[in-house]
Protein backbone atom coordinates (compact mmCIF):
# COMPACT_ATOMS: atom_id res chain seq x y z
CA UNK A 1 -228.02 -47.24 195.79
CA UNK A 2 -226.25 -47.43 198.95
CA UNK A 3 -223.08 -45.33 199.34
CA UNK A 4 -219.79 -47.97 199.61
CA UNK A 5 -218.01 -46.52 202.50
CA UNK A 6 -216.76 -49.10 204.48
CA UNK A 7 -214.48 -47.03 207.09
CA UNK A 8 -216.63 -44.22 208.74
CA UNK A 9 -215.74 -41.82 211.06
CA UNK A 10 -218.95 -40.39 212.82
CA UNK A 11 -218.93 -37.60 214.87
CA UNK A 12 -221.48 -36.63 216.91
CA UNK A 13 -222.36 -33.16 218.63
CA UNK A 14 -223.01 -32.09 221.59
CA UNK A 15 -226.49 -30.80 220.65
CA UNK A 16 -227.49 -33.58 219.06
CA UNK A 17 -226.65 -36.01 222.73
CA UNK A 18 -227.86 -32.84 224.99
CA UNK A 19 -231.58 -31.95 225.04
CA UNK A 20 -233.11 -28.38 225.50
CA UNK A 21 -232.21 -27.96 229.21
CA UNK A 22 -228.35 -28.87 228.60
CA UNK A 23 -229.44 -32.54 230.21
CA UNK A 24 -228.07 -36.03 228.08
CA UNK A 25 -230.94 -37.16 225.65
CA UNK A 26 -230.59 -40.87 226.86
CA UNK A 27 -232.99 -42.29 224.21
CA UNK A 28 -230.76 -40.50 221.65
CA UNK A 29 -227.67 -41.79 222.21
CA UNK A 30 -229.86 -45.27 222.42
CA UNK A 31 -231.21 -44.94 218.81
CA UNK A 32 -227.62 -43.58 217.58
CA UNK A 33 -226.15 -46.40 218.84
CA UNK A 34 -228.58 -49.20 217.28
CA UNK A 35 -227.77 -47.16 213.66
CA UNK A 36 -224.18 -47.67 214.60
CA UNK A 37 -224.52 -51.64 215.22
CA UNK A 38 -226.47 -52.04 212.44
CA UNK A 39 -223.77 -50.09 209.89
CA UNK A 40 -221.70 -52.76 211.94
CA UNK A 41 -223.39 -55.84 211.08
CA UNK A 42 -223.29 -54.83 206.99
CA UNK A 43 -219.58 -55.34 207.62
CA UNK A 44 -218.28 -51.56 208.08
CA UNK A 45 -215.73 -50.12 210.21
CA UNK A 46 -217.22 -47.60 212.75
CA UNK A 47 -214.89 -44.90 215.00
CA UNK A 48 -217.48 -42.51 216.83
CA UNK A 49 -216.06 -39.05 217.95
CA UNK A 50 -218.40 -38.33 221.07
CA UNK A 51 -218.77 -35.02 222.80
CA UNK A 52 -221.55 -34.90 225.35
CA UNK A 53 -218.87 -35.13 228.76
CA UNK A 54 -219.96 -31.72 230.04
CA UNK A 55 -223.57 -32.47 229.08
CA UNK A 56 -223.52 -36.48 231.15
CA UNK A 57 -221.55 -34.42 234.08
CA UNK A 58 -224.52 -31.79 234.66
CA UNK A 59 -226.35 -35.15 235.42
CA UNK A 60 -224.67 -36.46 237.82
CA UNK A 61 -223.24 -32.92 239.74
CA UNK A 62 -224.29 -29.70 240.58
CA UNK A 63 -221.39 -27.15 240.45
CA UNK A 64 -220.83 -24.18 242.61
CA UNK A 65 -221.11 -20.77 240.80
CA UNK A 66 -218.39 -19.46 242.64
CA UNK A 67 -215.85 -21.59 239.78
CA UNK A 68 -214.81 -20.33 237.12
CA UNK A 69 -215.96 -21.64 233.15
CA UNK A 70 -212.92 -23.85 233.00
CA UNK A 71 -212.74 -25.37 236.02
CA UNK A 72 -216.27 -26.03 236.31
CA UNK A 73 -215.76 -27.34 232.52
CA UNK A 74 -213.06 -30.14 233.41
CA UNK A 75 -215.05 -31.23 236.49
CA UNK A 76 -217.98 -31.84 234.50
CA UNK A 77 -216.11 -33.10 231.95
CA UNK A 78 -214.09 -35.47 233.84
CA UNK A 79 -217.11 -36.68 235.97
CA UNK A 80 -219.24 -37.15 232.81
CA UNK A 81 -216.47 -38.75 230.54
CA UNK A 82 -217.09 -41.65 232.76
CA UNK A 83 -221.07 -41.41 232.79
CA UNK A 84 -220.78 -40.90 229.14
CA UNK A 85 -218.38 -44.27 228.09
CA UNK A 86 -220.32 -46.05 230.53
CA UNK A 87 -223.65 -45.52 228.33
CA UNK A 88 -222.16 -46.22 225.63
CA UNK A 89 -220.45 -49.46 227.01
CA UNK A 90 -223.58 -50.74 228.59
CA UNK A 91 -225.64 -49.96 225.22
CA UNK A 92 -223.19 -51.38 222.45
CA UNK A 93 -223.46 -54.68 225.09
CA UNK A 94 -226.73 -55.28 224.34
CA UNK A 95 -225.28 -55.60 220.50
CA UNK A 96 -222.77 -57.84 221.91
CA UNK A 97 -220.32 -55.31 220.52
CA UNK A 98 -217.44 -53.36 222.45
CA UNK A 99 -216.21 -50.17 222.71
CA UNK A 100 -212.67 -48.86 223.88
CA UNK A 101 -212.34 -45.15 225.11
CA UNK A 102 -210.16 -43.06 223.18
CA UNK A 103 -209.30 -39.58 224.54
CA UNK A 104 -207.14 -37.57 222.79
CA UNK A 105 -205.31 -33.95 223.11
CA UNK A 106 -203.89 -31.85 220.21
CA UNK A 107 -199.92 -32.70 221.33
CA UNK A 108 -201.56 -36.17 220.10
CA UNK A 109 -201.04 -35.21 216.58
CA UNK A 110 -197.98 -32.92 217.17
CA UNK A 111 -194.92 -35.22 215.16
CA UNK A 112 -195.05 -38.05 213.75
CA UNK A 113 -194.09 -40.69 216.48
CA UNK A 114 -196.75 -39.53 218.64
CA UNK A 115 -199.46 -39.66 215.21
CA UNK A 116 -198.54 -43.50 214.73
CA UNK A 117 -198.49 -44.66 217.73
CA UNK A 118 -202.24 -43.00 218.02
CA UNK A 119 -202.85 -44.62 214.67
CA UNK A 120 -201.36 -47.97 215.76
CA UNK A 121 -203.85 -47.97 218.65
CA UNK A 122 -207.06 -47.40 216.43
CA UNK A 123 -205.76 -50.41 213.64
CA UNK A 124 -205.35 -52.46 216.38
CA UNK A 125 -208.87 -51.94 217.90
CA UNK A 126 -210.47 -52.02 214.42
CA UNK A 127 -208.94 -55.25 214.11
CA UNK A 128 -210.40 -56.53 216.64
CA UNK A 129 -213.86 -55.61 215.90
CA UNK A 130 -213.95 -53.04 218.48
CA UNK A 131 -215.54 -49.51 218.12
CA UNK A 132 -212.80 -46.30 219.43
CA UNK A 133 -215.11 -43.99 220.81
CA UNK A 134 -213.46 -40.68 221.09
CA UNK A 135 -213.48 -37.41 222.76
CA UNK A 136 -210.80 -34.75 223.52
CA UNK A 137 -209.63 -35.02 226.79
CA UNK A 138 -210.95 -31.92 227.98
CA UNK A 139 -209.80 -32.34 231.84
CA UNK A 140 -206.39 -31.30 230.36
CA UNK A 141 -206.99 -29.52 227.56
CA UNK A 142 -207.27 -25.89 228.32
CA UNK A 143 -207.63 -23.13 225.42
CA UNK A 144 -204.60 -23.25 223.80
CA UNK A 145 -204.29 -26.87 223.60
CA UNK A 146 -207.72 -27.44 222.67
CA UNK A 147 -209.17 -28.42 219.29
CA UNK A 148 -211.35 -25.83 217.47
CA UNK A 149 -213.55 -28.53 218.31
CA UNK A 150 -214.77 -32.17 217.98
CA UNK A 151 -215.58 -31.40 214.69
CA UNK A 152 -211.78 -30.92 213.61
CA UNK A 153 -210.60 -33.63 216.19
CA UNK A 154 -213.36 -35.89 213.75
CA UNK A 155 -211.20 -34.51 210.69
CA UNK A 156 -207.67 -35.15 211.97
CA UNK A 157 -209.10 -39.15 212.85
CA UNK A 158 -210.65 -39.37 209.63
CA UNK A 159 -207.71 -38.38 207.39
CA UNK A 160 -205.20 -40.31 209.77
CA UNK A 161 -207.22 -43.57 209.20
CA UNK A 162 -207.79 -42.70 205.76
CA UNK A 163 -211.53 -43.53 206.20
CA UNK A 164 -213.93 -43.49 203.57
CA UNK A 165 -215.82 -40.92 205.20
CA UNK A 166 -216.76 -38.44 207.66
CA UNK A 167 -220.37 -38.00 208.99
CA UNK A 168 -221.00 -35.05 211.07
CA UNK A 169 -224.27 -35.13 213.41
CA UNK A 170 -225.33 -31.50 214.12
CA UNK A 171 -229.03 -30.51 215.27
CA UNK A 172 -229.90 -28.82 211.73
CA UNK A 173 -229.81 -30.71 208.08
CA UNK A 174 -226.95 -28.93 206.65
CA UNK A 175 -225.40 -26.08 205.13
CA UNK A 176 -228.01 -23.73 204.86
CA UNK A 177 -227.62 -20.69 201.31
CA UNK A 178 -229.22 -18.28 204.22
CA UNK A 179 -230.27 -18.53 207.72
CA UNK A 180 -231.59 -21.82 208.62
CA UNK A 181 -234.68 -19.89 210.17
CA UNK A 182 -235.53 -18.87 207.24
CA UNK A 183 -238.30 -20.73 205.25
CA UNK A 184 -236.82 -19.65 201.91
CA UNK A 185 -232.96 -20.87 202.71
CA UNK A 186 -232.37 -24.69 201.27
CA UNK A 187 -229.76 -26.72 201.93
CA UNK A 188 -226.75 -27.04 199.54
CA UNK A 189 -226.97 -30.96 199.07
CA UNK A 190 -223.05 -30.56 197.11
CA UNK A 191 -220.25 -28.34 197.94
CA UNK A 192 -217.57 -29.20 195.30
CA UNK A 193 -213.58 -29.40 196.70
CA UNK A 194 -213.14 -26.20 194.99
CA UNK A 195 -215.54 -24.09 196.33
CA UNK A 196 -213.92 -21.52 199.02
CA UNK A 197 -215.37 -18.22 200.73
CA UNK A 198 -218.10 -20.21 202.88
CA UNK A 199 -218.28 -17.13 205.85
CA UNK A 200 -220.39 -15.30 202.83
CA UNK A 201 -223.17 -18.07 202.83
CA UNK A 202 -222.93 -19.21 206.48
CA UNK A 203 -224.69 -17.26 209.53
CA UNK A 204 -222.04 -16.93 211.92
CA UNK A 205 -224.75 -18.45 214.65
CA UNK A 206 -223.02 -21.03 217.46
CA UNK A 207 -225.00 -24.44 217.92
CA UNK A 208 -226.36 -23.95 221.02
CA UNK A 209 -224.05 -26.42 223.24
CA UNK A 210 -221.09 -26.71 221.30
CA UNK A 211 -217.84 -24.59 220.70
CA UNK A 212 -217.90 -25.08 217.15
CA UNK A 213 -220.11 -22.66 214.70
CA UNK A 214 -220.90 -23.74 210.71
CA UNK A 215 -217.81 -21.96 209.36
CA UNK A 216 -215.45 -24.00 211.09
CA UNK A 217 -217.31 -26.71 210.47
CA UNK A 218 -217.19 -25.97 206.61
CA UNK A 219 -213.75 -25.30 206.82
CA UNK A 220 -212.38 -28.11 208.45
CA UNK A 221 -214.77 -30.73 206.26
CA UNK A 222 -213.30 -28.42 203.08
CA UNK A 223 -209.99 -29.64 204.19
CA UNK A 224 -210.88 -33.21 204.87
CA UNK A 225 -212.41 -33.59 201.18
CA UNK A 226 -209.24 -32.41 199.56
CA UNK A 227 -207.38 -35.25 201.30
CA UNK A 228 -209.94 -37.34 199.40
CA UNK A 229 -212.07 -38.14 201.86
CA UNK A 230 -216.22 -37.41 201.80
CA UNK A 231 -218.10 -35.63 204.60
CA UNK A 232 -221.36 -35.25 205.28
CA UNK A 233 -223.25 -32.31 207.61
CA UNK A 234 -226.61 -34.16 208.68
CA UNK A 235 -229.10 -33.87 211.48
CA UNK A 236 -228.53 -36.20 213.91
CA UNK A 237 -232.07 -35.73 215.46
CA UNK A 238 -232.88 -36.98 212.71
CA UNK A 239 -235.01 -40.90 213.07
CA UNK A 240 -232.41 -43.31 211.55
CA UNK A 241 -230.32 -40.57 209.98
CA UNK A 242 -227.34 -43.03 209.42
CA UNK A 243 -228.89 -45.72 206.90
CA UNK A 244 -231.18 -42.98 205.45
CA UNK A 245 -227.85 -40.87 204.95
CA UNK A 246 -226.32 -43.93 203.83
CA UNK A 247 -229.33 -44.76 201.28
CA UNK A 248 -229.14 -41.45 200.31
CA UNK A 249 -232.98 -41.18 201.19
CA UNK A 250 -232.43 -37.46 203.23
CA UNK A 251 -231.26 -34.44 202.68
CA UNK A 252 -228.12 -33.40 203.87
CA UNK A 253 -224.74 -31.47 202.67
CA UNK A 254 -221.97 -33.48 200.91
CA UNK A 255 -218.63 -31.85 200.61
CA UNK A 256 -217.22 -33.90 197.09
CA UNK A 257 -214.01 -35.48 197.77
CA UNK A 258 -210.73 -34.67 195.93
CA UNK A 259 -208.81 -38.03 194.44
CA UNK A 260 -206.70 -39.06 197.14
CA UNK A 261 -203.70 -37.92 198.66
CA UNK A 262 -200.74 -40.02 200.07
CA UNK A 263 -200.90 -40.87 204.03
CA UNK A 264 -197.68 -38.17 204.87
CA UNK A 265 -199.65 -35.46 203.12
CA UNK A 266 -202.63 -36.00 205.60
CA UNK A 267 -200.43 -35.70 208.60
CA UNK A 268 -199.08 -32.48 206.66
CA UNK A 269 -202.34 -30.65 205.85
CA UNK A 270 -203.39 -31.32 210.04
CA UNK A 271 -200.02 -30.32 211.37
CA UNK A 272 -200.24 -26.48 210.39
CA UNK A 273 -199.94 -24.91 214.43
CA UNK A 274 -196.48 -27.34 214.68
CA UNK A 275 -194.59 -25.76 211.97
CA UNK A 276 -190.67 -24.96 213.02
CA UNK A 277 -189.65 -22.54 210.30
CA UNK A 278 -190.88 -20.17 207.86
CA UNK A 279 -189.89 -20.12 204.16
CA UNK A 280 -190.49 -16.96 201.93
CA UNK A 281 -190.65 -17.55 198.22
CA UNK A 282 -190.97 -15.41 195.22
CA UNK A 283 -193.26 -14.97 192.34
CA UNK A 284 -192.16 -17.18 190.09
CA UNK A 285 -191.84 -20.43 192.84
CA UNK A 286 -195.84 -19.16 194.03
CA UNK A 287 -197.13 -19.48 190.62
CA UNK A 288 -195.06 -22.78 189.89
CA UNK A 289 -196.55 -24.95 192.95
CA UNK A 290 -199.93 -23.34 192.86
CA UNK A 291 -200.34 -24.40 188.84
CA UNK A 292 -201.71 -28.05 187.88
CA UNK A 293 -198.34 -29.50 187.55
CA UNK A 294 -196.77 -31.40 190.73
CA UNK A 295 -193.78 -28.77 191.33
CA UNK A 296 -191.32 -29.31 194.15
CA UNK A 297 -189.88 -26.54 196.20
CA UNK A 298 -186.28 -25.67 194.73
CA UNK A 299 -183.86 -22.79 196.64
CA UNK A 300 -183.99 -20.86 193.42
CA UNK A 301 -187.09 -19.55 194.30
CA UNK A 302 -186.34 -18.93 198.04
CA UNK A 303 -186.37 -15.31 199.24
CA UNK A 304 -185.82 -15.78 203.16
CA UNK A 305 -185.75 -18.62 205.50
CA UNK A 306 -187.14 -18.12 209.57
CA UNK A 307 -186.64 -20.08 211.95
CA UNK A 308 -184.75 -23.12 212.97
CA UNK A 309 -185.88 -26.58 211.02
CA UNK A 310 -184.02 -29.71 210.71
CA UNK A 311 -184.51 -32.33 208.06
CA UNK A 312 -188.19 -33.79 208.44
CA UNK A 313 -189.74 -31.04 210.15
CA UNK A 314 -192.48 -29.23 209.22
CA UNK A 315 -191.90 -25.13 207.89
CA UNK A 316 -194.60 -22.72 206.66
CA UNK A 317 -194.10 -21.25 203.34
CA UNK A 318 -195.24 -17.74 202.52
CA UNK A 319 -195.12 -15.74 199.47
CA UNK A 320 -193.17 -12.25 199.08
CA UNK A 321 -196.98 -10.73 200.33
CA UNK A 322 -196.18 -13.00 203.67
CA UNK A 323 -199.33 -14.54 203.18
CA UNK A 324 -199.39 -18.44 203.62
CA UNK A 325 -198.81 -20.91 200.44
CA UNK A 326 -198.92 -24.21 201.90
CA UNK A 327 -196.61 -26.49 204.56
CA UNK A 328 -194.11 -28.76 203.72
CA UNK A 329 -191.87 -31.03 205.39
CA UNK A 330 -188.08 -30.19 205.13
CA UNK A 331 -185.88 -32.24 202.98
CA UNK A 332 -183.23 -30.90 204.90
CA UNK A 333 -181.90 -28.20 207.79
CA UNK A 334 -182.67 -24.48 207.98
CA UNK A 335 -178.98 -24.11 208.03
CA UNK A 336 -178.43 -25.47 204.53
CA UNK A 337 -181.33 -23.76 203.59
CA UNK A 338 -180.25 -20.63 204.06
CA UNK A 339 -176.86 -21.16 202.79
CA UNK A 340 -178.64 -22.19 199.38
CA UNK A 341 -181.13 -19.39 198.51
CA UNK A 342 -181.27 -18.20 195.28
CA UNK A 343 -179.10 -20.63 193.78
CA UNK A 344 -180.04 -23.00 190.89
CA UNK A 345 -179.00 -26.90 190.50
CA UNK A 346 -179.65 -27.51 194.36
CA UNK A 347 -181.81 -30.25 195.70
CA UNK A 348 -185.37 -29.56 196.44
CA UNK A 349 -185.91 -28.16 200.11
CA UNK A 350 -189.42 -29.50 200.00
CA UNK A 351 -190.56 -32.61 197.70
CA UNK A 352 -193.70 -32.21 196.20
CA UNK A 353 -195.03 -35.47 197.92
CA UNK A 354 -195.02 -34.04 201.06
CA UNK A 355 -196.19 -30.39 200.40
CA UNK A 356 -200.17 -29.34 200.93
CA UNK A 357 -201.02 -26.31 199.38
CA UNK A 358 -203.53 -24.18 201.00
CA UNK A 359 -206.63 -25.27 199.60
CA UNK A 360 -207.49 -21.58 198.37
CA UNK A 361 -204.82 -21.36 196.09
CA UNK A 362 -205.76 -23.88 193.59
């Protein structure tokens, strides 16, 4: 029985387009993309997050050991963005099918203007039948700006075009219950919304090319499934790993989706490193929006307010511990806010439609 996605987000790592010597694997990408026109032709939407820049730039340039890691990171980058759209142009072609660059940063995502007009741009291209093909753009993105990774840049695109799912292409099968080395560690085929801890399970080891180890990885596809959305860690070295995956004829790990959450939550749960005030809470307010009942945040359980908000912003809330509850988007300033702590019969400073817990919690 086939699985019914019909929007897919699939993101594909850097080891899985490099080979051994950090050189693109040509005939990779080649095979990827006939699995990709293929999922096409059944009638399903396709947006590919790409890395593999750095890897198409050591192609074409040799760079002087005198630069440092970053710089010698956004020349290859920016030379081998070009290479790497180019491939893929050239090879979707010969499916008559077209592709359209997409290069984001993280201010991308940082309000909401700026996170529909991005979303604008990828309805319009699925629209037309065209696949986004998507990387950061890592020419200006420099540490602090950058994404953990592809792999949560894949999560933020996923949840912002509510997709159906998110396949991840690494170079091993899955989550592993040990070392993947190991001939007596198996893969976990389901990890339930629920489950949390994953650092106790997960060998801290790097993939070999990318920035991105398995916890973050777990992490941010945790995250994606509670916004109702499925994702899937496979090997993308794999023969025809995308209609095998989609047959469910191989092994790989499946992180269950939650039921779904409205659009504004999505853009909530991503937006955590843009949040403009901090609200403390008490006890009693904690154990309210952390039980199974959809509880808004009321001032009578406010302790402190941080910061400077105004209405529609995003704020942080933290219990009387200090340590993180969830983000919310105000219902109104830090101002009033303050002026209303503690005190009963007073509108709700954060609606319970646009609060995301932290997925611990509950």
């Amino acid at each position: 029985m086939a699985l019914p996605y019909k929007r897919i987000v699939i993101k594909i790592g850097s080891n899985v387009l490099a080979q051994a010597d950090g050189m693109p694997d040509y005939s990779r990408i080649q095979h990827l993309v006939d699995q990709i026109a293929a999922l096409k032709k059944q009638g399903r939407e396709v947006i590919v997050v790409s890395s593999g820049a750095v890897a198409s730039g050591r192609s074409l340039v040799k760079v002087s050991e005198k630069f440092d890691a970053v710089a010698t990171r956004q020349l290859l980058a920016a030379v081998g963005q070009v290479k790497l759209i180019n491939t893929y142009s050239e090879l979707f072609g010969q499916h008559e099918l077209v592709c359209a660059q997409v290069l984001v940063t993280k201010e991308d995502f940082r309000d909401r203007m700026h996170y529909l007009n991005m979303k604008n741009c990828f309805h319009i291209l699925l629209q037309n039948n065209i696949i986004p093909v998507v990387n950061e753009n890592d020419v200006i993105s420099v540490t602090e700006l950058m994404f953990t990774d592809n792999d949560e840049l894949a999560g933020l695109i996923a949840s912002m075009l509510n997709a159906d799912a998110l396949l991840i292409l690494s170079n091993i099968n899955g989550i592993y219950n040990g070392d993947p080395k190991d001939a007596a560690s198996e893969v976990i085929q389901e990890i339930d919304h629920t489950t949390t801890g994953f650092s106790s399970f997960i060998t801290t080891q790097r993939s070999q090319f990318g920035r991105g180890g398995m916890v973050t990885k777990c992490h941010m596809a945790h995250k994606v499934a509670q916004l109702g959305i499925a994702v899937h860690i496979a090997n993308g070295k794999t023969d025809n790993i995308l209609p095998q995956l989609l047959q469910e004829e191989v092994i790989n790990t499946r992180f269950i989706p939650k039921k779904n959450a409205s659009g504004k939550k999505k853009w909530i749960a991503h937006s955590e490193s843009y949040a403009n005030g901090v609200v403390q809470i008490n006890e009693g307010a904690r154990a309210a929006l952390t039980s199974a009942k959809a509880t808004s945040l009321l001032p009578v359980g406010i302790l402190k307010v941080t910061g400077t908000f105004q209405k529609g912003d995003l704020i942080k809330i933290i219990d009387d511990a200090g340590k993180q509850v969830g983000i919310g988007m105000a219902e109104y300033s830090s101002d009033k806010a303050s002026e209303r702590i503690g005190q009963k019969n007073q509108k709700e400073l954060v609606h319970y439609d646009y609060l995301f817990l932290n997925p611990e919690l509950h």
